[in-house]
Protein backbone atom coordinates (compact mmCIF):
# COMPACT_ATOMS: atom_id res chain seq x y z
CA UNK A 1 0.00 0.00 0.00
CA UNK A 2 1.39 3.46 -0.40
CA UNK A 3 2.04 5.46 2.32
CA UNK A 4 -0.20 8.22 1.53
CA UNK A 5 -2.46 5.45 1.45
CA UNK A 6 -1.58 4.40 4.91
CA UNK A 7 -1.72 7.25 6.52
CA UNK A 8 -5.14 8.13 5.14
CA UNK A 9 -6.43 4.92 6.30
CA UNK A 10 -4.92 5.14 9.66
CA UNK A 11 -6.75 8.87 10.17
CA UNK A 12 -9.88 7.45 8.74
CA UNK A 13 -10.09 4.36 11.07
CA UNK A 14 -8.88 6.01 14.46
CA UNK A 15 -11.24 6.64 17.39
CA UNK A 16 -8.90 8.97 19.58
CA UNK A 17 -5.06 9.62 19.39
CA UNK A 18 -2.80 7.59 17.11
CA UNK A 19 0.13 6.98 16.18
CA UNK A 20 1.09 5.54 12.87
CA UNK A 21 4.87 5.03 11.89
CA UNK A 22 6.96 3.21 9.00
CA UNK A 23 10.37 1.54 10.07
CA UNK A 24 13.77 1.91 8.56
CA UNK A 25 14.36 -1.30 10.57
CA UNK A 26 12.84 -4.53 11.83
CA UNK A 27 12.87 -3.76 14.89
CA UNK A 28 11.26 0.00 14.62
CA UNK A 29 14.53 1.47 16.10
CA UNK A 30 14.79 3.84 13.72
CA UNK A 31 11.53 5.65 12.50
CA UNK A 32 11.05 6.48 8.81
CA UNK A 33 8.89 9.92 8.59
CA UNK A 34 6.90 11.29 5.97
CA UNK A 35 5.95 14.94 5.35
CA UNK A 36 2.21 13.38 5.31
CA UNK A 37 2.53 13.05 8.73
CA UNK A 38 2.65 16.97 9.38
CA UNK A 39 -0.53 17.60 7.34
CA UNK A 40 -2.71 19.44 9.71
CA UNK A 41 -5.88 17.30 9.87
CA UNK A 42 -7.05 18.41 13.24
CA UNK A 43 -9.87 16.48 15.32
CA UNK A 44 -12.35 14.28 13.12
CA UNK A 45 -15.90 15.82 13.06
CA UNK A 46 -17.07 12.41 13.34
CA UNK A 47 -16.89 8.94 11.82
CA UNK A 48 -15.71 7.57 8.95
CA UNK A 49 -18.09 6.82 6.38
CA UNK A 50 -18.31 4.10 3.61
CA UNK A 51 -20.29 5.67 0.70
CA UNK A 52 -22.13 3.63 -1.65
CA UNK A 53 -19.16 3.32 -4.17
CA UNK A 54 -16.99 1.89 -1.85
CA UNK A 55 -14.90 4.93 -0.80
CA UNK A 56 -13.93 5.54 2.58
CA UNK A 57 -14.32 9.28 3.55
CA UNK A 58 -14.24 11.56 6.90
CA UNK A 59 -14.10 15.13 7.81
CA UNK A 60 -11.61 17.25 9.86
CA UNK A 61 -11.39 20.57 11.59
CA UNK A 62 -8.72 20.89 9.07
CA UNK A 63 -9.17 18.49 6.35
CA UNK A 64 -10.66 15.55 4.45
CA UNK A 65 -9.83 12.36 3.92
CA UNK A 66 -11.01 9.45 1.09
CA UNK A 67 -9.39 6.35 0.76
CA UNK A 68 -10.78 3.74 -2.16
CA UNK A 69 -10.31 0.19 -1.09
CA UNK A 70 -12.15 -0.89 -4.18
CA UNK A 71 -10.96 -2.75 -7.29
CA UNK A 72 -12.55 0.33 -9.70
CA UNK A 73 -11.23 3.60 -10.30
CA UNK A 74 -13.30 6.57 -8.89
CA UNK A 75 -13.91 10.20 -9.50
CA UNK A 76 -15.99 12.16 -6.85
CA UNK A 77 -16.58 15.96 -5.92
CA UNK A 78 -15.00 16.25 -2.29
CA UNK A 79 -16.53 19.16 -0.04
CA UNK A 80 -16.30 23.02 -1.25
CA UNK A 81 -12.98 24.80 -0.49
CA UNK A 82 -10.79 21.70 0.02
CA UNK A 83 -7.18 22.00 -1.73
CA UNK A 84 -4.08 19.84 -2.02
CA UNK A 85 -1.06 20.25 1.31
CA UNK A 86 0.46 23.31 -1.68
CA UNK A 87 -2.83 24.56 -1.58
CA UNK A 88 -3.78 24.05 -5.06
CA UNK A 89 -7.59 24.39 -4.96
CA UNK A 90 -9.47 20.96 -5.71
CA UNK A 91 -12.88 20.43 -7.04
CA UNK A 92 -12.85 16.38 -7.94
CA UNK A 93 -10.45 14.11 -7.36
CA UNK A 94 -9.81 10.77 -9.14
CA UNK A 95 -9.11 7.49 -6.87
CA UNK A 96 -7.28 4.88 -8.49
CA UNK A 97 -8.01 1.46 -6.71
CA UNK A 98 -5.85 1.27 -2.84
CA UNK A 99 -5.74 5.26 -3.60
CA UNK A 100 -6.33 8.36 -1.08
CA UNK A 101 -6.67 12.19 -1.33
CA UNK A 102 -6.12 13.75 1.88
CA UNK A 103 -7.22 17.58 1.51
CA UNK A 104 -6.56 20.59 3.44
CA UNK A 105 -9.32 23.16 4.22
């Protein structure tokens, strides 16, 4: 799975504090980090939700997150004023199957 991926299911599927980490060694001694890990999501405004095409979605005081488990590629619209961590501004997004879009408000 990528690790945008990861990380976007990890913040979906989380019910208080997390924390999510990649190894640079078998025995986690040495923490890999990502810049995805900085993105400021904030607290969840509630649960994730499975939508009827399969995607994974859930809002943040600071963000949104989808994450397509499927097999199928999907477009969808994601919430008004959403852009990318550069802040390009996003109006649809296209999920490629074991994709995520993690957007910043």
């Amino acid at each position: 799975m990528k690790r945008l991926a990861s990380i976007a299911t990890a913040a979906l599927l989380v019910r208080g504090q997390t924390c999510w980490m990649a190894a640079g060694t078998r025995d986690y001694r040495r923490a890999d980090w990502s810049t995805w890990q900085d993105v400021p999501l904030g607290k969840p405004n509630g649960p994730a939700r499975r939508q009827e095409n399969g995607v994974w979605k859930r809002d943040f005081e600071g963000g949104w997150v989808a994450v397509n488990p499927t097999t199928e590629r999907i477009t969808m619209r994601p919430p008004r004023g959403l852009s990318t961590p550069d802040r390009t501004p996003v109006e649809q997004i296209d999920l490629a199957p074991g994709d995520s879009a993690v957007l910043l408000r």
